[in-house]
N, C-alpha and C. Protein backbone atom coordinates (compact mmCIF):
# COMPACT_ATOMS: atom_id res chain seq x y z
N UNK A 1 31.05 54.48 -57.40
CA UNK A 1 29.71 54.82 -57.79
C UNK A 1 29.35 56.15 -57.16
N UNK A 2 28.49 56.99 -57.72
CA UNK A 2 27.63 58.30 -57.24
C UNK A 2 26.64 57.84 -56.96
N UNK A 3 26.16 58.56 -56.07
CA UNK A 3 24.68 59.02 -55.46
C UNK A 3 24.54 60.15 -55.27
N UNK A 4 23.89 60.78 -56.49
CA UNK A 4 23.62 62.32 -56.51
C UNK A 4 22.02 62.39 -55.79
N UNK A 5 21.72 63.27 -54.76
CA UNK A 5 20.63 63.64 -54.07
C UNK A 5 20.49 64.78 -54.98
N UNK A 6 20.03 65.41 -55.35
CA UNK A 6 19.59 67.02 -55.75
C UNK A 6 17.77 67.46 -55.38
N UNK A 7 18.16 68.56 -54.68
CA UNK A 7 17.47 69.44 -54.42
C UNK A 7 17.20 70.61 -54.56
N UNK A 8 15.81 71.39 -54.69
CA UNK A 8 15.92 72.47 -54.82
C UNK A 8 16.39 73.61 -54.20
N UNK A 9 16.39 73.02 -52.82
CA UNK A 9 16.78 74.00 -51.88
C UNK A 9 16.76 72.96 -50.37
N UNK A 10 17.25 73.38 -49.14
CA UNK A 10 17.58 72.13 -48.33
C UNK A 10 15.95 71.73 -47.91
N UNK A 11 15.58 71.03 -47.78
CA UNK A 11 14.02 70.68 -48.03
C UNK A 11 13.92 69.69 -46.64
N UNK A 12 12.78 69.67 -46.35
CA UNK A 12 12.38 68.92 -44.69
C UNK A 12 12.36 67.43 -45.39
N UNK A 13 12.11 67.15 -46.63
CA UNK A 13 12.10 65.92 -47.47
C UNK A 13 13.55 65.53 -47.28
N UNK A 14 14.43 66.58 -47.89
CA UNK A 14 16.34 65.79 -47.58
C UNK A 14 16.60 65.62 -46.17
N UNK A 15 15.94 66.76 -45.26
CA UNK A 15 16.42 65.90 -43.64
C UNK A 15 15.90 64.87 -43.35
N UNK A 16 15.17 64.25 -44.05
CA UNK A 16 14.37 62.64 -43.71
C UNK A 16 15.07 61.65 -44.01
N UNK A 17 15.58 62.09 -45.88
CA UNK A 17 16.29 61.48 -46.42
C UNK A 17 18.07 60.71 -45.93
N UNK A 18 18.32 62.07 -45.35
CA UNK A 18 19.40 62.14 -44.36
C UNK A 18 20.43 61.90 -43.21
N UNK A 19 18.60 61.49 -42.50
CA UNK A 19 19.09 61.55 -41.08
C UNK A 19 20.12 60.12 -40.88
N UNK A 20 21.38 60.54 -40.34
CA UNK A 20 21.70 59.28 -39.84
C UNK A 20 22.43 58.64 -41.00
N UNK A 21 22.46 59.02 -42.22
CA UNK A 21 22.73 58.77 -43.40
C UNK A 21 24.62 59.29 -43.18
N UNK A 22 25.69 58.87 -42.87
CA UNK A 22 26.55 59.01 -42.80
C UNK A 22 27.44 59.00 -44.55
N UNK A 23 28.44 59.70 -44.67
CA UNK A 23 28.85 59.03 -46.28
C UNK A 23 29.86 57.63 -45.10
N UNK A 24 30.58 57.38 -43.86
CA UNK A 24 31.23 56.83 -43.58
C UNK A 24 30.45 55.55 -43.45
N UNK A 25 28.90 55.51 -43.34
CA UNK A 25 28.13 54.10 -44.21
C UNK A 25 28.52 53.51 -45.15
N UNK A 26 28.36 54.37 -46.21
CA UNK A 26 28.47 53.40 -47.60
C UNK A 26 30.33 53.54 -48.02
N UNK A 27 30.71 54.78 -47.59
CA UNK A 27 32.42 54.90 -48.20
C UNK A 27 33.30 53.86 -48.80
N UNK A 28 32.88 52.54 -48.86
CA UNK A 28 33.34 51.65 -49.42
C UNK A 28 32.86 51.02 -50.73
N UNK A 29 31.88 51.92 -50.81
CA UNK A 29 31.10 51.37 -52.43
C UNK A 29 30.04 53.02 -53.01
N UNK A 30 30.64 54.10 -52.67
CA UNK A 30 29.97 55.10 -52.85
C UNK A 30 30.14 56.30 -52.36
N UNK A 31 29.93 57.80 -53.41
CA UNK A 31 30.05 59.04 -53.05
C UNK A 31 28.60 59.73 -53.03
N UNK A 32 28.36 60.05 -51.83
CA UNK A 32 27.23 60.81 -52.01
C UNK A 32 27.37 62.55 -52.36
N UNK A 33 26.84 63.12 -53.49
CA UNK A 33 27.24 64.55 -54.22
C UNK A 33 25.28 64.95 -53.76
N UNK A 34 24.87 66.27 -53.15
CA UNK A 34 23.97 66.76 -52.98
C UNK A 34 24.34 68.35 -53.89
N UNK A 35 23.45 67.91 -54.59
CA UNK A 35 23.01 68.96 -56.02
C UNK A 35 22.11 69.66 -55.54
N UNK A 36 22.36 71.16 -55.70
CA UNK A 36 21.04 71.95 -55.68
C UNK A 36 20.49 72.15 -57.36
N UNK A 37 19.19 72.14 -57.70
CA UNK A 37 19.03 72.07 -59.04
C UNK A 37 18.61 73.39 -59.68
N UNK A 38 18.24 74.15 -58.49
CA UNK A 38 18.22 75.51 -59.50
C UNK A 38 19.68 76.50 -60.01
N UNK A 39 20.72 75.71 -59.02
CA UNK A 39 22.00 76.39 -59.02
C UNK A 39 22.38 75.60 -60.67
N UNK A 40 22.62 74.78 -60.69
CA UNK A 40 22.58 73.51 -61.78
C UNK A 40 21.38 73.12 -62.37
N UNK A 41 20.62 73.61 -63.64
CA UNK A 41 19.56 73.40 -63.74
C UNK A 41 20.05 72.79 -65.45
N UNK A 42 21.06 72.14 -65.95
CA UNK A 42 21.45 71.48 -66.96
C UNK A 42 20.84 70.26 -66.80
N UNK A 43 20.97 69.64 -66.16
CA UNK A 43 19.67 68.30 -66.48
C UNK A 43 18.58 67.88 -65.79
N UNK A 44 17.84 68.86 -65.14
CA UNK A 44 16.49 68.80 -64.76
C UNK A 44 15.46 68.39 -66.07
N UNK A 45 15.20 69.25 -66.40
CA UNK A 45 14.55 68.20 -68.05
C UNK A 45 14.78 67.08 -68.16
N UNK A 46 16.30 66.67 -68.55
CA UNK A 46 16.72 65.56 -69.29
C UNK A 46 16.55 64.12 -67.85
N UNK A 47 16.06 64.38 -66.79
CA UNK A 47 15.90 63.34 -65.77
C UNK A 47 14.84 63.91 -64.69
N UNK A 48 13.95 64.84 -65.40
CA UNK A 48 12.87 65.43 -64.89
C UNK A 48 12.73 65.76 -63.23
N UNK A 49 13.64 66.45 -63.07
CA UNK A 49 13.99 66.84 -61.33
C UNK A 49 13.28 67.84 -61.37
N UNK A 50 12.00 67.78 -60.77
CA UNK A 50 11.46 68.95 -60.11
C UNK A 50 10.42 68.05 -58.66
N UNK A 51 11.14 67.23 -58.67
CA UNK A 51 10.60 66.57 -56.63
C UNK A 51 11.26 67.87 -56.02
N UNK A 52 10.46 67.45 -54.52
CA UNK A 52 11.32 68.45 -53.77
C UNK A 52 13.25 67.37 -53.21
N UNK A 53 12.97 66.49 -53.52
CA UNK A 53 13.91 65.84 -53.16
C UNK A 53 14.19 64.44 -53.94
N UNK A 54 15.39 64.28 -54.62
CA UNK A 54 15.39 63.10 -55.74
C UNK A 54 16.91 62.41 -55.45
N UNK A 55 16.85 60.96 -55.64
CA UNK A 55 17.71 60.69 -55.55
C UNK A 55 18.55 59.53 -56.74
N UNK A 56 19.63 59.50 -57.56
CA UNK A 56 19.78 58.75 -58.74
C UNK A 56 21.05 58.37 -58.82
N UNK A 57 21.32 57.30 -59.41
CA UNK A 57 22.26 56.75 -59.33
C UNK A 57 23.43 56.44 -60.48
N UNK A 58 24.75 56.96 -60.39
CA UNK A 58 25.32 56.84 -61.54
C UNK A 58 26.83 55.81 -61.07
N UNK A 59 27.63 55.35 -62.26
CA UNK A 59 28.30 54.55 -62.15
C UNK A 59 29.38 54.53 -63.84
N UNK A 60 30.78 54.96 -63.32
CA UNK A 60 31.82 55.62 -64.52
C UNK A 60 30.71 56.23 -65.40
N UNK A 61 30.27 57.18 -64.90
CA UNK A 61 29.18 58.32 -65.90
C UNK A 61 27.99 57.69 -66.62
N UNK A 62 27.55 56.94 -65.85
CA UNK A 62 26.19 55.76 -66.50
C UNK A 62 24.92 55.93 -65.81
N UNK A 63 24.43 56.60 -66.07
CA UNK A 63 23.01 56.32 -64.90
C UNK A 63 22.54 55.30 -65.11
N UNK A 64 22.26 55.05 -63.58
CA UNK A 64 22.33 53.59 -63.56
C UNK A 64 20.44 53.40 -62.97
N UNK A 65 19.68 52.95 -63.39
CA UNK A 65 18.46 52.69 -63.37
C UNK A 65 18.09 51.40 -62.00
N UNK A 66 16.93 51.43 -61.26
CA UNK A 66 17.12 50.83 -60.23
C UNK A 66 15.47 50.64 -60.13
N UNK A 67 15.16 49.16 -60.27
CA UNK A 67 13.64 48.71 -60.23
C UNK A 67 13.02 48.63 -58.87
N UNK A 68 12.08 49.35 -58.59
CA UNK A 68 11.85 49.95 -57.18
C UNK A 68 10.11 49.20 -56.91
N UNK A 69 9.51 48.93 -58.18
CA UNK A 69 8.27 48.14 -58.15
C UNK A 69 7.34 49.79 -58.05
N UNK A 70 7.73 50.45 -58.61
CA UNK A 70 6.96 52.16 -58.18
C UNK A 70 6.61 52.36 -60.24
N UNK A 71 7.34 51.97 -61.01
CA UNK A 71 7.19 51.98 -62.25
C UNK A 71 8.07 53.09 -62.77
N UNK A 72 8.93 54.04 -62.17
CA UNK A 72 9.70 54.96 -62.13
C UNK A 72 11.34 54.70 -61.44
N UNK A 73 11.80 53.60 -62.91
CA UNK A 73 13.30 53.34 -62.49
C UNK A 73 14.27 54.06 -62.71
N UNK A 74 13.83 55.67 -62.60
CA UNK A 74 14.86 56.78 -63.20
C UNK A 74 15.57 56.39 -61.63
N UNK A 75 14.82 57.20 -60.74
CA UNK A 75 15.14 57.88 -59.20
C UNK A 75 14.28 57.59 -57.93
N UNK A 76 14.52 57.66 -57.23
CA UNK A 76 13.76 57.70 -55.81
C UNK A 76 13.31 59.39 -55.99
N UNK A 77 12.48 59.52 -55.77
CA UNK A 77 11.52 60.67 -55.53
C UNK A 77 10.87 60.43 -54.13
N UNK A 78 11.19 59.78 -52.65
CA UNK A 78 10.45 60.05 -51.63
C UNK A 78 11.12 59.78 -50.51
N UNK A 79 10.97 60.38 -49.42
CA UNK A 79 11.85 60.21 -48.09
C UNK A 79 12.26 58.56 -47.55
N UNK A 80 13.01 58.17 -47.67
CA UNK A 80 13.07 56.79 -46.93
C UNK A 80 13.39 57.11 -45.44
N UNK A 81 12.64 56.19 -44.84
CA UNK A 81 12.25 56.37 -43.50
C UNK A 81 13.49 55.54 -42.61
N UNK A 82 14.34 54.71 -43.30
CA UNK A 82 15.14 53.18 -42.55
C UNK A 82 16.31 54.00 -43.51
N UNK A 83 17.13 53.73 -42.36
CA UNK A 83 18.62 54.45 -43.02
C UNK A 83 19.50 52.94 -43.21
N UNK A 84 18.77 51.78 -42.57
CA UNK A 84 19.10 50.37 -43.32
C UNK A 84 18.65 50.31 -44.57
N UNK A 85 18.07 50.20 -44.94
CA UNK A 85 16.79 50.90 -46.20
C UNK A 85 17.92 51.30 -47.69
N UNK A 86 18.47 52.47 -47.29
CA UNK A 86 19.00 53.31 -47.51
C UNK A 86 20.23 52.78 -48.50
N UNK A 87 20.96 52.41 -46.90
CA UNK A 87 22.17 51.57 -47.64
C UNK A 87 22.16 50.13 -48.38
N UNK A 88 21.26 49.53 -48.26
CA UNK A 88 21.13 48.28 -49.11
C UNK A 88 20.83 49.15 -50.27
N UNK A 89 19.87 49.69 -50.70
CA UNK A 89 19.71 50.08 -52.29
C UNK A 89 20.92 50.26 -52.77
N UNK A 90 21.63 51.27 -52.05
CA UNK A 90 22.92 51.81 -52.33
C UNK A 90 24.19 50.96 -52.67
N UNK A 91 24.43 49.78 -52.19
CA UNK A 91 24.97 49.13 -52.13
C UNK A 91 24.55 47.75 -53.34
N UNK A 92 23.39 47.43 -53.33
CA UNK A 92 22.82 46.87 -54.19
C UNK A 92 22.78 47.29 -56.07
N UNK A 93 22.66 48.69 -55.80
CA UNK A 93 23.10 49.40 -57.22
C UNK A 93 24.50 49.20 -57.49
N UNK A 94 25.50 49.34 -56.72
CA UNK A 94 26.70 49.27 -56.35
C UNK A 94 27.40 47.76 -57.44
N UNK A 95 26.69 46.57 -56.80
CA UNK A 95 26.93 45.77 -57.18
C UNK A 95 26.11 45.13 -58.29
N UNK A 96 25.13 45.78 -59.00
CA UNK A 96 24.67 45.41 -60.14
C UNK A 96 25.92 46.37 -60.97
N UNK A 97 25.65 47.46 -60.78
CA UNK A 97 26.68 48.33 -61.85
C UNK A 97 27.99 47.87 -62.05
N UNK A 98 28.71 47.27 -60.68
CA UNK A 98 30.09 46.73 -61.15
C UNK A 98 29.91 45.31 -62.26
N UNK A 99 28.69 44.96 -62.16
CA UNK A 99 28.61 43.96 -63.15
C UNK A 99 28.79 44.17 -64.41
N UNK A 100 28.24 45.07 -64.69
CA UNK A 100 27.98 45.64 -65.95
C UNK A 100 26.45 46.15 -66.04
N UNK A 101 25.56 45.88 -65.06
CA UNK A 101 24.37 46.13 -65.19
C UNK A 101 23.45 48.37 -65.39
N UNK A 102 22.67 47.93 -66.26
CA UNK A 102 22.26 49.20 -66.33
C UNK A 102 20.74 49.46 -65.35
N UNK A 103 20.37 48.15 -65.28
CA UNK A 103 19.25 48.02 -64.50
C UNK A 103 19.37 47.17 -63.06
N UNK A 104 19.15 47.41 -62.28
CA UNK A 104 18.99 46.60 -60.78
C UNK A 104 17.63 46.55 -60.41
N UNK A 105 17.68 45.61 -59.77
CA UNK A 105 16.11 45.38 -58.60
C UNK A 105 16.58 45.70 -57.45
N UNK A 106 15.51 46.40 -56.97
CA UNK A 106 15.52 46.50 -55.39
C UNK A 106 15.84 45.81 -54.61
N UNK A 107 16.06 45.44 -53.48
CA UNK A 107 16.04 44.90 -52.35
C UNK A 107 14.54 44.33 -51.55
N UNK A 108 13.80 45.65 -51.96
CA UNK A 108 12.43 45.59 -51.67
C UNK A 108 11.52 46.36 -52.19
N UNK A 109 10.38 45.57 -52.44
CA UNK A 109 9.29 46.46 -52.88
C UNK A 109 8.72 47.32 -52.63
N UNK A 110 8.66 48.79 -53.45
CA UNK A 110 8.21 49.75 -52.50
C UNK A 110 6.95 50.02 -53.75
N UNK A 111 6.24 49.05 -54.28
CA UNK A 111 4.65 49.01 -54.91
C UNK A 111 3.52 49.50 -54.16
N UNK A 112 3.47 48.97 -52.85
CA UNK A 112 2.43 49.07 -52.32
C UNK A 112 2.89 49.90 -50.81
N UNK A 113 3.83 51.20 -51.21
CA UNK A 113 4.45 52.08 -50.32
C UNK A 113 2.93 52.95 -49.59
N UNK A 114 2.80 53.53 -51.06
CA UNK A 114 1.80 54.69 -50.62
C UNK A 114 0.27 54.28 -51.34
N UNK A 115 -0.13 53.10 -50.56
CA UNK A 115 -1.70 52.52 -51.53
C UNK A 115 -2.79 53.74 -50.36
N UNK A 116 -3.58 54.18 -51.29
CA UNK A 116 -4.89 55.08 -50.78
C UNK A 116 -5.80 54.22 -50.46
């Protein structure tokens, strides 16, 4: 499986995203590829990348969609704070996609992440 991060440029949002974020974490169910998107700007449109920091998930060339309870099962669009966090999604996509799945649920709800 991929885990493409893309960014526009190295952003204080990807060192959040980051920290502690080893690929020797997940290396058993995942490649993490960090995209810059203005260098590569072929599918910004087509998966609307203009966060400062996005993260999406593909699987034998499938983007693979991931129900986050946010209403936006393209990508993660926001810093995760738990680098446990991190790797369960990752791993969790992991194992819906080897199913055959195009859609996964979270691990956890992140609905009521950012309530005003």
């Amino acid at each position: 499986m991929g885990c493409i991060m893309s960014c526009p440029r190295l952003h204080y949002e990807w060192l959040r995203v980051a920290h502690g974020l080893n690929m020797s974490d997940v290396k058993n169910f995942a490649v993490i590829y960090l995209v810059d998107i203005t260098e590569v700007p072929d599918f910004n449109k087509m998966y609307e990348l203009y966060d400062p920091c996005t993260v999406m998930f593909f699987f034998r060339n499938k983007h693979i969609t991931i129900d986050l309870g946010t209403g936006n099962n393209n990508k993660i669009n926001w810093a995760m704070e738990n680098k446990q966090e991190m790797i369960d999604i990752i791993e969790t996509v992991y194992r819906g996609a080897r199913k055959g799945r195009g859609l996964v649920v979270s691990p956890k709800d992140y609905s009521t992440k950012y309530r005003y």
